[in-house]
N, C-alpha and C. Protein backbone atom coordinates (compact mmCIF):
# COMPACT_ATOMS: atom_id res chain seq x y z
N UNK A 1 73.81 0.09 -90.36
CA UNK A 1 72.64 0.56 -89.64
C UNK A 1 71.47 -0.35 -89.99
N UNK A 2 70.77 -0.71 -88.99
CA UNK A 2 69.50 -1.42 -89.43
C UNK A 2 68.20 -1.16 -89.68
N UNK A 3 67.69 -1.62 -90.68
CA UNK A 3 66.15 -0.30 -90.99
C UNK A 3 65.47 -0.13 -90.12
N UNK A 4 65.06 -0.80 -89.34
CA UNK A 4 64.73 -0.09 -88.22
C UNK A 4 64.73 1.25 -87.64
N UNK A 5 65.71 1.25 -87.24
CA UNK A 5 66.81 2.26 -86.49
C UNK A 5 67.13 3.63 -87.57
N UNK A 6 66.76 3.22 -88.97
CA UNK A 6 66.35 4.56 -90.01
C UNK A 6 65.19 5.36 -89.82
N UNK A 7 64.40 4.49 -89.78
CA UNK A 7 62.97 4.97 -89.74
C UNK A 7 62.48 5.99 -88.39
N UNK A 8 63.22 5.04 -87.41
CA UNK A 8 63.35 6.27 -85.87
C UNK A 8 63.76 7.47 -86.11
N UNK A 9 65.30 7.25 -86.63
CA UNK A 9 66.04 8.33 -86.62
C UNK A 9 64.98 9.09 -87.72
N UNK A 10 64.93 9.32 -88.68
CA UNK A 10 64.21 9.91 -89.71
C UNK A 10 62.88 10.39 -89.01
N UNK A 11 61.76 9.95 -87.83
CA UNK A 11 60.88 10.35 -87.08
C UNK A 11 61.62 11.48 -86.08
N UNK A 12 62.55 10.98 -85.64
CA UNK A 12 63.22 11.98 -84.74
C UNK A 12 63.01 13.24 -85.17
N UNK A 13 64.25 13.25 -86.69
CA UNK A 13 64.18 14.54 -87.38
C UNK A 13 63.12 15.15 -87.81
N UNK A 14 62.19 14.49 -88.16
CA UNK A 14 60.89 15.36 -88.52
C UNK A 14 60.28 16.31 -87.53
N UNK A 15 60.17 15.35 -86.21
CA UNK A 15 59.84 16.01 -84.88
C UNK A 15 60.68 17.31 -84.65
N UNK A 16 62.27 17.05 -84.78
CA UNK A 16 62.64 18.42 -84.22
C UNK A 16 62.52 19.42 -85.12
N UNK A 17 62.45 19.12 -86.80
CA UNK A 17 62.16 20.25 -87.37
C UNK A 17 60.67 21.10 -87.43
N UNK A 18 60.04 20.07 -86.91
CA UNK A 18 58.67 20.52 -86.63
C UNK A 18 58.24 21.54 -85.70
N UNK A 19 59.55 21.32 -84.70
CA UNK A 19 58.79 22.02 -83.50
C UNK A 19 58.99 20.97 -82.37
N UNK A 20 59.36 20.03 -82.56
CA UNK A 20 59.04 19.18 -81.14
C UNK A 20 58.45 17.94 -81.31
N UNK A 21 57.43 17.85 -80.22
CA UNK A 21 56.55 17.11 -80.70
C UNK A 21 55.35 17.03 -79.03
N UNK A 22 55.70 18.12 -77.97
CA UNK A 22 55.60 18.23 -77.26
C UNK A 22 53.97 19.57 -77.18
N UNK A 23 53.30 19.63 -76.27
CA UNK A 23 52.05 20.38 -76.43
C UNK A 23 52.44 21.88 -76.08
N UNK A 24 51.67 22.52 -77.15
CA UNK A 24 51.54 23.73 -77.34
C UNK A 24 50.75 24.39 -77.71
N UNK A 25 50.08 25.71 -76.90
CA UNK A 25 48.73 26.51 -77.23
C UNK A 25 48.73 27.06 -78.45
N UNK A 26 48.01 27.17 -79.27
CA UNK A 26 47.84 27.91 -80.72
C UNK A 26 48.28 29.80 -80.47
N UNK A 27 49.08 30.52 -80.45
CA UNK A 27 49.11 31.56 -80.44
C UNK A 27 47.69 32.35 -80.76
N UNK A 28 47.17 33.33 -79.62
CA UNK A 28 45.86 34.20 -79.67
C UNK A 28 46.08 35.41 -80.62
N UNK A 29 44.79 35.70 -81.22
CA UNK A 29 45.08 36.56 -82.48
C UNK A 29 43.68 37.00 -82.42
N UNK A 30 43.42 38.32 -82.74
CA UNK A 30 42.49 39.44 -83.12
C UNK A 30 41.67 38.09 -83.86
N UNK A 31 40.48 38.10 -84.01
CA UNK A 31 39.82 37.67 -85.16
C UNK A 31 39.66 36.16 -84.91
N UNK A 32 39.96 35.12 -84.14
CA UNK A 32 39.92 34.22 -84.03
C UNK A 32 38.97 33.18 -83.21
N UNK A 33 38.08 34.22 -82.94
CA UNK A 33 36.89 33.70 -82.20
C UNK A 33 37.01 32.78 -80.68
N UNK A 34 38.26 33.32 -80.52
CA UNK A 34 38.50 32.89 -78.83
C UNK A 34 39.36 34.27 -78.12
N UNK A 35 38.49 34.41 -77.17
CA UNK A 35 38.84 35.73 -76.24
C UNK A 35 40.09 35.29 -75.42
N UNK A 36 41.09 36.25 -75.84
CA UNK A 36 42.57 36.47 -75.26
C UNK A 36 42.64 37.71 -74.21
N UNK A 37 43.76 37.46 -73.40
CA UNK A 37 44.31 38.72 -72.20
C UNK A 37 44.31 39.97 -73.87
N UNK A 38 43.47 41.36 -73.66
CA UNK A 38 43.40 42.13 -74.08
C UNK A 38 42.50 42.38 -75.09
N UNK A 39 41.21 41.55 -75.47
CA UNK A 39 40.78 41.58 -76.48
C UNK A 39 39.35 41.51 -75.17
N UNK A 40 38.51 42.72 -75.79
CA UNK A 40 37.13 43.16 -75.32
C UNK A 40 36.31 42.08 -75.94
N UNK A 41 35.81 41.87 -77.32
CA UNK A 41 35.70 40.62 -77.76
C UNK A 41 36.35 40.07 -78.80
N UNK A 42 35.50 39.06 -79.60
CA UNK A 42 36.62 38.55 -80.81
C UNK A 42 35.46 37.51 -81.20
N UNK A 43 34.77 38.28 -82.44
CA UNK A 43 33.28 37.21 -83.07
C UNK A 43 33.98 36.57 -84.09
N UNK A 44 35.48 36.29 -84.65
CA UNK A 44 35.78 35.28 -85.05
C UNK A 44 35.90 35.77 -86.88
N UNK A 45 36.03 37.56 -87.07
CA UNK A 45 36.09 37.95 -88.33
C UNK A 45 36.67 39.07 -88.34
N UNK A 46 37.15 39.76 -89.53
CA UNK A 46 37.90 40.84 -89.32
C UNK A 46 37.15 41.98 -89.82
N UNK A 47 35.73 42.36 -89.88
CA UNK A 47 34.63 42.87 -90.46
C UNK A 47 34.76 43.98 -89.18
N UNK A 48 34.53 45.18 -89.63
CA UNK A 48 34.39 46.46 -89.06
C UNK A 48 33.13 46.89 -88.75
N UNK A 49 32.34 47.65 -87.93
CA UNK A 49 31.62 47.85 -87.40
C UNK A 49 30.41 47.37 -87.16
N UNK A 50 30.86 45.95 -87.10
CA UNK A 50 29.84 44.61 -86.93
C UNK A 50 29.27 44.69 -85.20
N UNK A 51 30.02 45.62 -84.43
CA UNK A 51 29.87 45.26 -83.00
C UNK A 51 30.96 45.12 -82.53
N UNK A 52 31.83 44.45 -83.28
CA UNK A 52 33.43 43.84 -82.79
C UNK A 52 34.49 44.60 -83.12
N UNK A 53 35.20 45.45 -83.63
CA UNK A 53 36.19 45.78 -84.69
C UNK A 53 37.67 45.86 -83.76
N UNK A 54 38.58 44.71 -84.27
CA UNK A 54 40.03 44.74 -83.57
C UNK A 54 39.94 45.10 -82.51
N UNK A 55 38.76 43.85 -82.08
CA UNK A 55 39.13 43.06 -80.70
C UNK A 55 38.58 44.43 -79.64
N UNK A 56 37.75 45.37 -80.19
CA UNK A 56 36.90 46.22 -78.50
C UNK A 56 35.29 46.08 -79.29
N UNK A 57 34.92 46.14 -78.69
CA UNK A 57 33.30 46.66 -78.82
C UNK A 57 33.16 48.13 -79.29
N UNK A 58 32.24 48.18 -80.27
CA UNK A 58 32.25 49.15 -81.05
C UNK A 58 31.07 49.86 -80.43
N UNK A 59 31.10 51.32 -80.11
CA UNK A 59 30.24 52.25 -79.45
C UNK A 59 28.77 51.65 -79.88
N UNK A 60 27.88 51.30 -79.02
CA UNK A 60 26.26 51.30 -79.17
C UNK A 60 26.19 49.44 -79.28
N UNK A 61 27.01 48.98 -79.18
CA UNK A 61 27.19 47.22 -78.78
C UNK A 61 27.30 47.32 -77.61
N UNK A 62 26.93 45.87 -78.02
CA UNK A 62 27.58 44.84 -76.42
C UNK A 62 27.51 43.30 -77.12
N UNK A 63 28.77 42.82 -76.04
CA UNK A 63 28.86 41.84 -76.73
C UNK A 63 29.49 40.82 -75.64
N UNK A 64 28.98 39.63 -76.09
CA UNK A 64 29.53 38.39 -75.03
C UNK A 64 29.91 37.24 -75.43
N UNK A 65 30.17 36.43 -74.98
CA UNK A 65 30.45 34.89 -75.47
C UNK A 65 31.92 34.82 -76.19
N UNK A 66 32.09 33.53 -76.35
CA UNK A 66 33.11 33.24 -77.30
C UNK A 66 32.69 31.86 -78.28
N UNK A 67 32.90 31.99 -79.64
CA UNK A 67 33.24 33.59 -80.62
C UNK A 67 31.92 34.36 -79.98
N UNK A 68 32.40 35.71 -79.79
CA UNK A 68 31.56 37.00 -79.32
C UNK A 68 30.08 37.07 -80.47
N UNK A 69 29.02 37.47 -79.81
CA UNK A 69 27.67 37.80 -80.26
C UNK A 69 27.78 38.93 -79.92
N UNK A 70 27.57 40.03 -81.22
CA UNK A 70 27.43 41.46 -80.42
C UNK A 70 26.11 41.74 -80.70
N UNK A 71 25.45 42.59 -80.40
CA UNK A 71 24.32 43.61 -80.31
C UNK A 71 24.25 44.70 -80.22
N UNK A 72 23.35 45.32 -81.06
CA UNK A 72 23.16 47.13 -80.75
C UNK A 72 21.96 47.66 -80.09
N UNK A 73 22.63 48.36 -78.66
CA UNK A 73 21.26 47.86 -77.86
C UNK A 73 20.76 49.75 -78.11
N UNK A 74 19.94 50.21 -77.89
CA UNK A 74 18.74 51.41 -77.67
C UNK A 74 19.44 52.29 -76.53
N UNK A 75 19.75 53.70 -77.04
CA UNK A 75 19.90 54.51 -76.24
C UNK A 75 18.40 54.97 -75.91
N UNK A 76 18.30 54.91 -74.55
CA UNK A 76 17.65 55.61 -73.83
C UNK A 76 18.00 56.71 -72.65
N UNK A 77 17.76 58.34 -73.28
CA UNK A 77 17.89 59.35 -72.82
C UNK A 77 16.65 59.83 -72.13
N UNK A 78 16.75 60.54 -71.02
CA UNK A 78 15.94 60.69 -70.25
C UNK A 78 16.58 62.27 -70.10
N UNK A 79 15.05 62.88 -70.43
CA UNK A 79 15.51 64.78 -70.05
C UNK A 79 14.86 65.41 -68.67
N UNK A 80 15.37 66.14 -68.11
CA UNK A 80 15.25 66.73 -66.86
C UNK A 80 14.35 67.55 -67.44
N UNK A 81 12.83 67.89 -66.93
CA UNK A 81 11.82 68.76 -67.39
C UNK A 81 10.75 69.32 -66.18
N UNK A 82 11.11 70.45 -65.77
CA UNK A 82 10.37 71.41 -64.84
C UNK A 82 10.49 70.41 -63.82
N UNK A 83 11.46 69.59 -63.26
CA UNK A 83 10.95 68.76 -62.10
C UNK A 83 10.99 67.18 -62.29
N UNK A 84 10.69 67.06 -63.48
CA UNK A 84 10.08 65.48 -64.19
C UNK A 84 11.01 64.48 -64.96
N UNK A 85 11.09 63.50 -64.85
CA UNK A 85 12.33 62.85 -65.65
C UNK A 85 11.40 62.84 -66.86
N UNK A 86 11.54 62.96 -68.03
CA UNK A 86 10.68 62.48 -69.29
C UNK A 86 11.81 62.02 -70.21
């Protein structure tokens, strides 16, 4: 065999134990700061009631972008009074 022809073969094998060597998307995951099919958002941490928690928006957020920015925005209630919105 000629060295050459080692060094290929030996690239070959690396490639197929690798995986290939061909393109492939990073598998989507909770927490990873890129919004996937099923995930409301995803700010890129696994921190609980930040706005985000496993991938929905947490009651009194909102949130957008990718990695997600959440916010806690102001309930405003309005009461029905003799007639009057107040």
């Amino acid at each position: 065999m000629r060295a050459g022809l080692t060094g290929w073969i030996l690239a070959v094998g690396l490639l197929a134990a690798c995986g290939g060597g061909g393109t492939t998307s990073p598998v989507a995951r909770c927490g990873d700061g890129r919004l996937a099919a099923g995930e409301a958002c995803d700010d890129g941490n696994a921190t609980s009631g930040d706005g985000c928690s496993a991938c929905a928006v947490d009651v009194g957020y909102t949130c957008a972008g990718m990695p997600s920015v959440c916010a806690a925005f102001a309930w405003d209630v309005a009461v029905w009074d003799q007639g009057i919105w107040q």
